[in-house]
Protein backbone atom coordinates (compact mmCIF):
# COMPACT_ATOMS: atom_id res chain seq x y z
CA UNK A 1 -49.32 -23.80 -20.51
CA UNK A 2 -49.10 -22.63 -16.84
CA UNK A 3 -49.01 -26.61 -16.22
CA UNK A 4 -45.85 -27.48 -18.68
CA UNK A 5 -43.97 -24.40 -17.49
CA UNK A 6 -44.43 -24.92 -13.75
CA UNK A 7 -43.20 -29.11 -14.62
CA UNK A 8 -40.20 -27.02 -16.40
CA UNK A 9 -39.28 -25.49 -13.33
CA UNK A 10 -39.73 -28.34 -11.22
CA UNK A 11 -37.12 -30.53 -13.53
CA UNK A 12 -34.99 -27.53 -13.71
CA UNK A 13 -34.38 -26.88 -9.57
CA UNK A 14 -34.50 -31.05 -9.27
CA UNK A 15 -31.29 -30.81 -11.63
CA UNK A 16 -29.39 -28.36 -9.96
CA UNK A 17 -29.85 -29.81 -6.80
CA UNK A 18 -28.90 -33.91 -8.19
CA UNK A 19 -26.11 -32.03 -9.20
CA UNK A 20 -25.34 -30.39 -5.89
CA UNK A 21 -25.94 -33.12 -3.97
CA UNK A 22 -24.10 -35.61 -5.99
CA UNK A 23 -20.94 -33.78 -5.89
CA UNK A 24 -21.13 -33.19 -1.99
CA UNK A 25 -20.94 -36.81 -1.81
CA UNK A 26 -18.13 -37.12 -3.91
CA UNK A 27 -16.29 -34.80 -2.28
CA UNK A 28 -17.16 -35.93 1.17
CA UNK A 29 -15.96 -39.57 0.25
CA UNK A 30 -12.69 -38.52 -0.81
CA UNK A 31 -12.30 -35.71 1.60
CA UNK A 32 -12.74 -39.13 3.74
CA UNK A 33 -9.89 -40.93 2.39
CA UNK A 34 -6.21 -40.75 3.78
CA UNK A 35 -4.30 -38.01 2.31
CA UNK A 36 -0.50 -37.48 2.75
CA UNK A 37 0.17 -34.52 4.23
CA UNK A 38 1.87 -31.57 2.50
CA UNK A 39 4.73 -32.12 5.35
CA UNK A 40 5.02 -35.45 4.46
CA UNK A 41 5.85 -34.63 0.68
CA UNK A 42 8.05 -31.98 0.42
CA UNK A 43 9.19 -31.61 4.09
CA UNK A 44 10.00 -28.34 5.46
CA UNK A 45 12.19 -27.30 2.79
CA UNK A 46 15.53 -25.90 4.30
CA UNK A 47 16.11 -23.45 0.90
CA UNK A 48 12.75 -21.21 1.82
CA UNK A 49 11.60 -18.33 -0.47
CA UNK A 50 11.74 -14.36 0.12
CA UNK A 51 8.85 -13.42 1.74
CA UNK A 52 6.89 -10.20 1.41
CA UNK A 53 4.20 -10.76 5.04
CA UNK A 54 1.11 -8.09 4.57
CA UNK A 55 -1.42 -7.29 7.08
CA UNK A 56 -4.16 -4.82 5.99
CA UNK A 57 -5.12 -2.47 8.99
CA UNK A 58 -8.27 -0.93 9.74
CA UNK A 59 -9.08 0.31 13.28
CA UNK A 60 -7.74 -2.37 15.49
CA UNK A 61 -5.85 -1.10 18.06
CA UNK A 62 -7.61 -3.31 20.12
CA UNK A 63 -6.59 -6.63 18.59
CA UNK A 64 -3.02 -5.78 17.98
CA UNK A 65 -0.88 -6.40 20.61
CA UNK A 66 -1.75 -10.21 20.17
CA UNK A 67 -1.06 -9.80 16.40
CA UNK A 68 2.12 -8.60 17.30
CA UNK A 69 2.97 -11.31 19.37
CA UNK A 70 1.86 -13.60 16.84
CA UNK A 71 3.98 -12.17 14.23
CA UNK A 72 7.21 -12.02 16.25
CA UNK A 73 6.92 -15.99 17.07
CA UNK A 74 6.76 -16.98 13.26
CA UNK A 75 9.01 -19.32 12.67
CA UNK A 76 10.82 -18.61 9.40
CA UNK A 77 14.15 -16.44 8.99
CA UNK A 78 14.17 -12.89 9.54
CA UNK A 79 16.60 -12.28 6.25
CA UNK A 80 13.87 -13.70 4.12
CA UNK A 81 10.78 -12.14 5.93
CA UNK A 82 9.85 -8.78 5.23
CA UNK A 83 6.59 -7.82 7.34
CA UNK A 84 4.44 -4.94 6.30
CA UNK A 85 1.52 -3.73 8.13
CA UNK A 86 -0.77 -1.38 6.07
CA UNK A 87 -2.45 1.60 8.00
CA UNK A 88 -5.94 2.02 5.91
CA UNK A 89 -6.60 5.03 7.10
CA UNK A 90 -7.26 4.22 10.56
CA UNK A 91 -8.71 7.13 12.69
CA UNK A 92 -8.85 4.91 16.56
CA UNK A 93 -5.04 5.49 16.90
CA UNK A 94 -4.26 2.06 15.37
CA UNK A 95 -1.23 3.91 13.35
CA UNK A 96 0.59 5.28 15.96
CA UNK A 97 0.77 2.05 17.63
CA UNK A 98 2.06 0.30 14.65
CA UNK A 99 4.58 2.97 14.07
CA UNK A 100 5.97 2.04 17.49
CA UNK A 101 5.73 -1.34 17.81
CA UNK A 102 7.68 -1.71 13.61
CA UNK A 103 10.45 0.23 15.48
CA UNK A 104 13.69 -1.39 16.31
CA UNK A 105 11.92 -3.78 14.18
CA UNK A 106 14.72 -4.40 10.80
CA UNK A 107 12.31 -6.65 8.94
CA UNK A 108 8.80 -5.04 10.29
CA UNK A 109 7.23 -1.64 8.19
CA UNK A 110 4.12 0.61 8.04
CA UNK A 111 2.78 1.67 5.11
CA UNK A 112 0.42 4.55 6.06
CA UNK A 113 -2.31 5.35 3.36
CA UNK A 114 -3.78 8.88 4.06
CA UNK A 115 -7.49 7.81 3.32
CA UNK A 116 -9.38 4.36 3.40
CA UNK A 117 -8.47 2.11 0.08
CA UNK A 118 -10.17 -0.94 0.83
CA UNK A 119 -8.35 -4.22 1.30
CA UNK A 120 -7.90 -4.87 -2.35
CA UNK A 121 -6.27 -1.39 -2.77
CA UNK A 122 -4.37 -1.56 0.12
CA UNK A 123 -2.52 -4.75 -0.86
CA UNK A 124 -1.50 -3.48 -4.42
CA UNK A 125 -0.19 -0.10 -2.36
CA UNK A 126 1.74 -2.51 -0.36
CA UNK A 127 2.67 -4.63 -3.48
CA UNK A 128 4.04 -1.01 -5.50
CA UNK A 129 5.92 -0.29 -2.65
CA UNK A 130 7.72 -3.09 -1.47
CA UNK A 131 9.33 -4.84 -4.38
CA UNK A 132 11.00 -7.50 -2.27
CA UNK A 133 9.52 -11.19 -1.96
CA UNK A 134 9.35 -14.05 -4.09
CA UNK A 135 6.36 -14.96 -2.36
CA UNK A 136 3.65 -12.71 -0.92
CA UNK A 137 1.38 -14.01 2.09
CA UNK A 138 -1.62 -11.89 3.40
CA UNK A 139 -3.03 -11.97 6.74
CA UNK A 140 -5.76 -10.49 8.15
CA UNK A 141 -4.98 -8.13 11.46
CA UNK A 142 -7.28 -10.68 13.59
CA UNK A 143 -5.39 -13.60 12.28
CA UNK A 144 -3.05 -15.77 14.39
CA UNK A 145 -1.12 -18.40 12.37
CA UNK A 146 0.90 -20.96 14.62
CA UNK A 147 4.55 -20.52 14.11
CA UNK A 148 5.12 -23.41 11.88
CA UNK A 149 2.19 -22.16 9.62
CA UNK A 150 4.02 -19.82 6.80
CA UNK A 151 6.98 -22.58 6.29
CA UNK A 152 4.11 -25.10 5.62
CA UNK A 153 2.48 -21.95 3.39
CA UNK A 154 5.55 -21.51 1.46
CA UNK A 155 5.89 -25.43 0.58
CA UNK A 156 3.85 -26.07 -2.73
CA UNK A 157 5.46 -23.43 -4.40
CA UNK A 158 8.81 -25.45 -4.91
CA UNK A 159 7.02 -26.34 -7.91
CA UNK A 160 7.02 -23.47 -9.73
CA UNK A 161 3.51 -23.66 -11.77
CA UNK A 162 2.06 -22.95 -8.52
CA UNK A 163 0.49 -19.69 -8.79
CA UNK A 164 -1.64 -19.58 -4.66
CA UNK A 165 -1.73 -21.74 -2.06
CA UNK A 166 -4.15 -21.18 1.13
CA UNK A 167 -3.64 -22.41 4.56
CA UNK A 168 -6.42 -23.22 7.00
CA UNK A 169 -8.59 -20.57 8.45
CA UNK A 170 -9.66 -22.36 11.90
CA UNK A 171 -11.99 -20.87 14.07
CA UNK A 172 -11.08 -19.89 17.81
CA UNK A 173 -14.41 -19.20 19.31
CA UNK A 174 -16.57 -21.61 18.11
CA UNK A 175 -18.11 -22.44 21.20
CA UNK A 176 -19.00 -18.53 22.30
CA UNK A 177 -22.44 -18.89 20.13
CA UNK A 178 -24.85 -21.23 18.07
CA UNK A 179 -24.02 -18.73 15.24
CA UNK A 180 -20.49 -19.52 15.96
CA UNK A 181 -20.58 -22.64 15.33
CA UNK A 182 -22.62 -22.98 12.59
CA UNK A 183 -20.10 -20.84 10.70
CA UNK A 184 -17.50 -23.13 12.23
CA UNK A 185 -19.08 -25.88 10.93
CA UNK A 186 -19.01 -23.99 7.44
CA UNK A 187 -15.49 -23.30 7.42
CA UNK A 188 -15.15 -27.28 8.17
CA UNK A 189 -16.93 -28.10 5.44
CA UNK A 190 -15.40 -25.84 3.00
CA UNK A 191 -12.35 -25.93 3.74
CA UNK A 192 -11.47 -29.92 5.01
CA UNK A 193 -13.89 -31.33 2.70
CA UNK A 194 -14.72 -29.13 -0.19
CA UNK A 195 -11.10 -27.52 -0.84
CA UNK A 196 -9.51 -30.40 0.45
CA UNK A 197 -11.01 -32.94 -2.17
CA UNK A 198 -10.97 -29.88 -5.30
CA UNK A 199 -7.07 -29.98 -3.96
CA UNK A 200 -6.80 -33.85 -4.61
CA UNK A 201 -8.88 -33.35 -8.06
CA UNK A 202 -7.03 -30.52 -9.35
CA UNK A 203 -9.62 -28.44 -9.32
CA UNK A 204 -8.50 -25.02 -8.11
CA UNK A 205 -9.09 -24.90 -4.54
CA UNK A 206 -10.10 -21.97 -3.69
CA UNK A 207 -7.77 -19.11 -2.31
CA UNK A 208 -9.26 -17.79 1.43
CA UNK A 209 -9.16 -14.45 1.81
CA UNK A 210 -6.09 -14.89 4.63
CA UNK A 211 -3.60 -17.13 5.53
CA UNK A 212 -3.23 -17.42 2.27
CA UNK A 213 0.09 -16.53 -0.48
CA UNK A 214 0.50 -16.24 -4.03
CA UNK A 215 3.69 -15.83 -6.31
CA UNK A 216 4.51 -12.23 -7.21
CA UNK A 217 4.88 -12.97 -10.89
CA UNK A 218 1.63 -14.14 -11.07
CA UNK A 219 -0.11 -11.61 -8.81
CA UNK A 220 1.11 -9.25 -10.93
CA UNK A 221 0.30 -10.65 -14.26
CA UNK A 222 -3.35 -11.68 -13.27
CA UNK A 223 -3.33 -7.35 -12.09
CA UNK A 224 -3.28 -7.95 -8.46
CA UNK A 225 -6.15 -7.47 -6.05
CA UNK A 226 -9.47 -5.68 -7.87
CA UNK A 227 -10.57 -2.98 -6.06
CA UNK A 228 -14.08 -2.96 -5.22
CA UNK A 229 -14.69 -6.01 -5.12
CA UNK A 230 -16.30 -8.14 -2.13
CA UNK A 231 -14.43 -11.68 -2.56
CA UNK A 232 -10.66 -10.56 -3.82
CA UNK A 233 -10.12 -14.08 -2.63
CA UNK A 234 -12.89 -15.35 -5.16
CA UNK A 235 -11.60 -13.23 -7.95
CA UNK A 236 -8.32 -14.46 -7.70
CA UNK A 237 -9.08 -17.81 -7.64
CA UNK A 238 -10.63 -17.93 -11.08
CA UNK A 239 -8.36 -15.58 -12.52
CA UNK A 240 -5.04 -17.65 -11.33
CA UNK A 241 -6.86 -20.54 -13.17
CA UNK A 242 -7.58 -18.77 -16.27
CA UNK A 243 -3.91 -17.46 -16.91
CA UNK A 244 -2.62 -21.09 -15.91
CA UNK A 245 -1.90 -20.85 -12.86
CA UNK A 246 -3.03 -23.92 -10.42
CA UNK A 247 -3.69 -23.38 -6.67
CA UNK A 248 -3.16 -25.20 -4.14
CA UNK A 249 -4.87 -26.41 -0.24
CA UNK A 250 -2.40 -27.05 2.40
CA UNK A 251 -4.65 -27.77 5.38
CA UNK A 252 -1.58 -28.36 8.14
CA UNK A 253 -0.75 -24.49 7.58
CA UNK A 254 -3.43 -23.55 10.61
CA UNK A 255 -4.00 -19.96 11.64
CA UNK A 256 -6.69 -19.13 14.06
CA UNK A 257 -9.79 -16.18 13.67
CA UNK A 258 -12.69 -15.11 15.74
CA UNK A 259 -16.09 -15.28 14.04
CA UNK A 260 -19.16 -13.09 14.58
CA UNK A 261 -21.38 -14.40 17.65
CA UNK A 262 -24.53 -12.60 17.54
CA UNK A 263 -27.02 -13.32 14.67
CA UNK A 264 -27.10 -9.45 12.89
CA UNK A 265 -23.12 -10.44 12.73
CA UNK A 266 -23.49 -13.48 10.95
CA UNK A 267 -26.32 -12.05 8.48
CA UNK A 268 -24.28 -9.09 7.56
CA UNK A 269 -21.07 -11.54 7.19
CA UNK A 270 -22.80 -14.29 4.91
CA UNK A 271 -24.50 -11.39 2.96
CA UNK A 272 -21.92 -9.92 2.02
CA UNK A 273 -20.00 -13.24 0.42
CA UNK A 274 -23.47 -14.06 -1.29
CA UNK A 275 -23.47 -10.92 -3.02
CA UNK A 276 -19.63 -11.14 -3.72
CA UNK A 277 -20.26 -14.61 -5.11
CA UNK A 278 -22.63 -13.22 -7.47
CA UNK A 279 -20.61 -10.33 -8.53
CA UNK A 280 -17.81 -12.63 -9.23
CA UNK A 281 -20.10 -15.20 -11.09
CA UNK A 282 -21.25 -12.06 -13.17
CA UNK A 283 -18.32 -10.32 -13.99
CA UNK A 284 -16.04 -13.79 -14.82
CA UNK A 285 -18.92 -16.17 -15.26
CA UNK A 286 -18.68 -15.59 -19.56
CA UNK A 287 -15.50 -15.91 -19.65
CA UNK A 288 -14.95 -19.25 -17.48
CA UNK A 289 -17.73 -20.84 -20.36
CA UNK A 290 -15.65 -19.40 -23.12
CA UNK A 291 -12.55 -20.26 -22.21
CA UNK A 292 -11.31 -23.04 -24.08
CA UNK A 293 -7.88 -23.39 -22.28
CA UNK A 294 -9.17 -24.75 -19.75
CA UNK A 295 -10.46 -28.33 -19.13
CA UNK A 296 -13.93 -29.01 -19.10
CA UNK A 297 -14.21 -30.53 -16.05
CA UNK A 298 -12.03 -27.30 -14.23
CA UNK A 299 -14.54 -24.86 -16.07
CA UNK A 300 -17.11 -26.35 -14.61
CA UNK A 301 -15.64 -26.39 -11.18
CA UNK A 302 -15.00 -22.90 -11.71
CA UNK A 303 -18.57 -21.89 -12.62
CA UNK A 304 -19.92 -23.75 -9.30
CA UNK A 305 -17.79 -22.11 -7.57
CA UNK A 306 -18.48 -18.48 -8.58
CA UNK A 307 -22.88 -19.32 -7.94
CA UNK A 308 -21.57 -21.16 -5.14
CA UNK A 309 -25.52 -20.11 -3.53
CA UNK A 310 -27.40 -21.60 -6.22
CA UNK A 311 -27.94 -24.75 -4.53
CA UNK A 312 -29.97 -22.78 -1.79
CA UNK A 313 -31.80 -20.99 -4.17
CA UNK A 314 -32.78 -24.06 -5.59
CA UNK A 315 -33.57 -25.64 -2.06
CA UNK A 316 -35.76 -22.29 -1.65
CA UNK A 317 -37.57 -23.09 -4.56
CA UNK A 318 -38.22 -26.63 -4.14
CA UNK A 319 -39.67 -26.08 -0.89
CA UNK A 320 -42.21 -23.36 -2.51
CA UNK A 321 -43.45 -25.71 -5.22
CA UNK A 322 -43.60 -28.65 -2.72
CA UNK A 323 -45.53 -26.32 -0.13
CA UNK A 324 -47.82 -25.10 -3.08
CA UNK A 325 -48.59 -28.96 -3.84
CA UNK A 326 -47.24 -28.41 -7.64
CA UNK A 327 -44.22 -30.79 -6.82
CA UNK A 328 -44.17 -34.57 -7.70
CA UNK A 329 -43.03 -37.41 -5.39
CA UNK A 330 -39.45 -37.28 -7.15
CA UNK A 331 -38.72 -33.83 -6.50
CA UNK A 332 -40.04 -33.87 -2.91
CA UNK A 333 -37.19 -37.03 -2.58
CA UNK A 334 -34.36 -34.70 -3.73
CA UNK A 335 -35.85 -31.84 -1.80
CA UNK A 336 -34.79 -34.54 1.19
CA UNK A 337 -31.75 -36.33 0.30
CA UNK A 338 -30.65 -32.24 -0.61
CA UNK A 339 -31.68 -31.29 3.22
CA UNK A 340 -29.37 -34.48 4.38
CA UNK A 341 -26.49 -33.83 2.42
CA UNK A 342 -24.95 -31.07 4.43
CA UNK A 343 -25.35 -32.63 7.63
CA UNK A 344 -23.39 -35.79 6.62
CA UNK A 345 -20.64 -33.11 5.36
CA UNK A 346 -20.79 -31.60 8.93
CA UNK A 347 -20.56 -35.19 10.93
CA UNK A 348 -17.39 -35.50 8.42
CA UNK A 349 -15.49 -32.46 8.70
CA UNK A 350 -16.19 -32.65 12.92
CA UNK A 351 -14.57 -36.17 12.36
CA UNK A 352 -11.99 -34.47 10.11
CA UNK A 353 -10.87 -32.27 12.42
CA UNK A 354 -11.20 -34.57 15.50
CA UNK A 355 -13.80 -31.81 17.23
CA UNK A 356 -14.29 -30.97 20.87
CA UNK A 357 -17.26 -32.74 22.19
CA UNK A 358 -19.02 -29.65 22.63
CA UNK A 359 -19.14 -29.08 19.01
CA UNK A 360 -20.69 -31.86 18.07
CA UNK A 361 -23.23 -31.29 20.72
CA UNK A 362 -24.40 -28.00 18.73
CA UNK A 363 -25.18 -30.03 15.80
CA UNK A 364 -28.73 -29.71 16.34
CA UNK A 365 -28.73 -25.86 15.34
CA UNK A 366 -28.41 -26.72 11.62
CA UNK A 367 -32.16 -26.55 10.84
CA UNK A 368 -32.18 -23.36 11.98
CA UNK A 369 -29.11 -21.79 10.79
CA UNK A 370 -29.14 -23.36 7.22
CA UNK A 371 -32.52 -22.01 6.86
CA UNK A 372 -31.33 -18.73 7.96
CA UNK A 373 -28.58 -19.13 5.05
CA UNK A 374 -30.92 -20.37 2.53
CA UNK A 375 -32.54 -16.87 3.48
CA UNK A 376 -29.25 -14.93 3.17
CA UNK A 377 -28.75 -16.47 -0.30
CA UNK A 378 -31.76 -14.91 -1.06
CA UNK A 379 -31.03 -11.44 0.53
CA UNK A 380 -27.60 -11.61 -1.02
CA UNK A 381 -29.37 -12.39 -4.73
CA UNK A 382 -31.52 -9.11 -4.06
CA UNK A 383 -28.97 -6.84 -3.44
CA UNK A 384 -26.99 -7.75 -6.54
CA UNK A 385 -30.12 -7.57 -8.57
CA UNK A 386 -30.99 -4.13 -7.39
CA UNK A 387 -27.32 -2.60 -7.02
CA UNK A 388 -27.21 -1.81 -3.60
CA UNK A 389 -24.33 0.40 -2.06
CA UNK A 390 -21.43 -1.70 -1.23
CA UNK A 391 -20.52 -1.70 2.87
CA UNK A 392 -17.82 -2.23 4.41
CA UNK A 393 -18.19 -2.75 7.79
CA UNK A 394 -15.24 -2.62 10.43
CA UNK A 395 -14.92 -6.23 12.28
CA UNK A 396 -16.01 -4.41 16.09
CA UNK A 397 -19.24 -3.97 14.63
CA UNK A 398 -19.86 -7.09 12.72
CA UNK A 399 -19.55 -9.14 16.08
């Protein structure tokens, strides 16, 4: 009995991680293959939307001077720009300094929230009070998007089934740490070979949680940004899909972010979108089966998505049965080819994204860190399971 049900597990993680594995590849080959640029379709479109610009605010005096800078060199016209930045209850004087920097300002205002909302909360605040904007783009206060980046945001929604579109979130400090770069190297994957190729496929690329813009009419009739929630990005995403609303990748709209560099950053980053994965996967995870508007095939994209950590769990448990000598020769070959995969996606997005020498140099960290992630899978998995208190850290402490 113990026999047939250990063989049942074996088969069962040697699935999921086939079917891991195999779609890496596809997506890496096509990720691979020329791709027109966004630019190159539509151009930048002279007859540009209304757009309502919000920046969520939490304790960053420090890093706002440069986000002001950044904000005034946008290229896109001030009479169809409105910029809001969102005080969240900021107690390190971060209000005072937007308050004087929005003034003189015709197209710049502060919405001042008397308590900490959240992000979520703090958008729809933003959203009830500012009615203007066809279009409504969120950036983080540590983002910097190059000038060109919102007109290249704003371009797949001339057609008007688009419902999101996200922009790339490149990394500016790659280089400071190992754990820099490894999540460098993530955000390469993810974004210039995952959500490149589900962009090519149709297959609801995934919204990032900045540099990113959706159509009012459809943030409000999915209800906006959930409060509470970990990923709003995440929850978006699926929810766009389900009312019919496609999303879109445009990987030429660049804007630039610093990443934790110290290892307790990283582990309290990557735990927290493990455990917002999950949340996600359980709240929306019945429905996406269920829903039979939807294409198979995008269902099923949609359900990967959402366990987007399952693969490491699976890794995780290969590796136990294999070290326990209750594997078979088969499974110990997946276990392998599984433990390849994401390097070859690595060596592709670096070639992607035409990457400094010195990045390619701290490709031999992977063992380490994607153990380390396999372990924050697991971390992540435990919280959800046991409920623990949702924290939200500031970004000065997550470094």
């Amino acid at each position: 009995m113990i026999k047939k049900a250990v063989k049942l597990v074996a088969g069962v993680v040697a699935g999921i991680l086939i079917f891991f594995t195999a779609r890496r590849w596809l997506f890496t080959w096509l990720a691979l293959r020329p791709n027109p640029s966004e630019t190159d379709k539509h151009h930048l479109q002279a007859d540009l939307p209304d757009v309502l610009l919000l920046v969520p605010v939490r304790n960053e005096v420090e890093t706002l001077p440069e986000l002001f800078l950044t904000m005034q060199q946008l290229d896109y016209p001030g009479r169809r720009l409105t910029v809001v930045f969102i005080d969240d209850g900021s107690t390190d004087g971060s209000g005072a300094l937007l308050a004087a920097r929005a003034t003189g300002q015709d197209n710049w205002h502060v919405l001042t929230l008397a308590r900490n909302l959240g992000k979520a909360e703090a958008l729809n605040s933003a959203l009830r009070a500012f009615p203007q904007g066809e279009i409504v783009a969120v950036y983080d206060a540590d983002e910097r998007p190059q000038p060109d980046t919102l007109r290249k945001l704003v371009l797949p929604f001339a057609d008007k089934r688009v419902g999101g579109v996200s922009g790339r979130r490149a990394v500016s400090n790659p280089a400071d740490s190992l754990a820099a770069s490894y999540t460098a190297f993530e955000g390469l994957v993810h974004q210039l070979v995952t959500t490149r190729a589900k962009d090519r496929l149709n297959l609801a690329p995934a919204i990032l949680g900045a540099n990113c813009a959706y159509r009012r009419i459809a943030l409000v009739q999915v209800g906006g940004f959930k409060p509470g929630t970990l990923l709003e990005d995440t929850d978006l995403t699926v929810r766009l899909t389900q009312a019919g609303w496609p999303t879109r990748f445009v990987p030429e709209a660049i804007s630039y972010h610093r990443v934790p560099i110290t290892l307790s950053g990283y582990w309290q980053q990557h735990t927290r979108w493990a455990r917002g994965f999950n949340e996600v996967a359980r709240a929306q995870g019945q429905t996406i089966i269920l829903d039979q508007h939807l294409p198979v095939g995008l269902r099923l994209e949609l359900l990967i998505f959402t366990v987007g950590y399952l693969d490491r769990l699976a890794l995780l448990g290969a590796g136990v049965l294999l070290l326990l000598g209750r594997g078979s020769p088969f499974l110990e070959w997946v276990f392998v080819l599984s433990l390849l995969t994401p390097l070859l996606q690595v060596l592709a997005a670096l070639r992607i994204a035409r990457a400094p020498r010195v990045m390619w140099g701290r490709v031999f960290g992977l063992p380490f860190f994607f153990g380390l992630d396999v372990a924050m899978a697991l971390a992540g998995f435990w919280k959800t399971v046991r409920q623990a208190p949702q924290i939200w850290e500031e970004r000065r402490v997550r470094v």
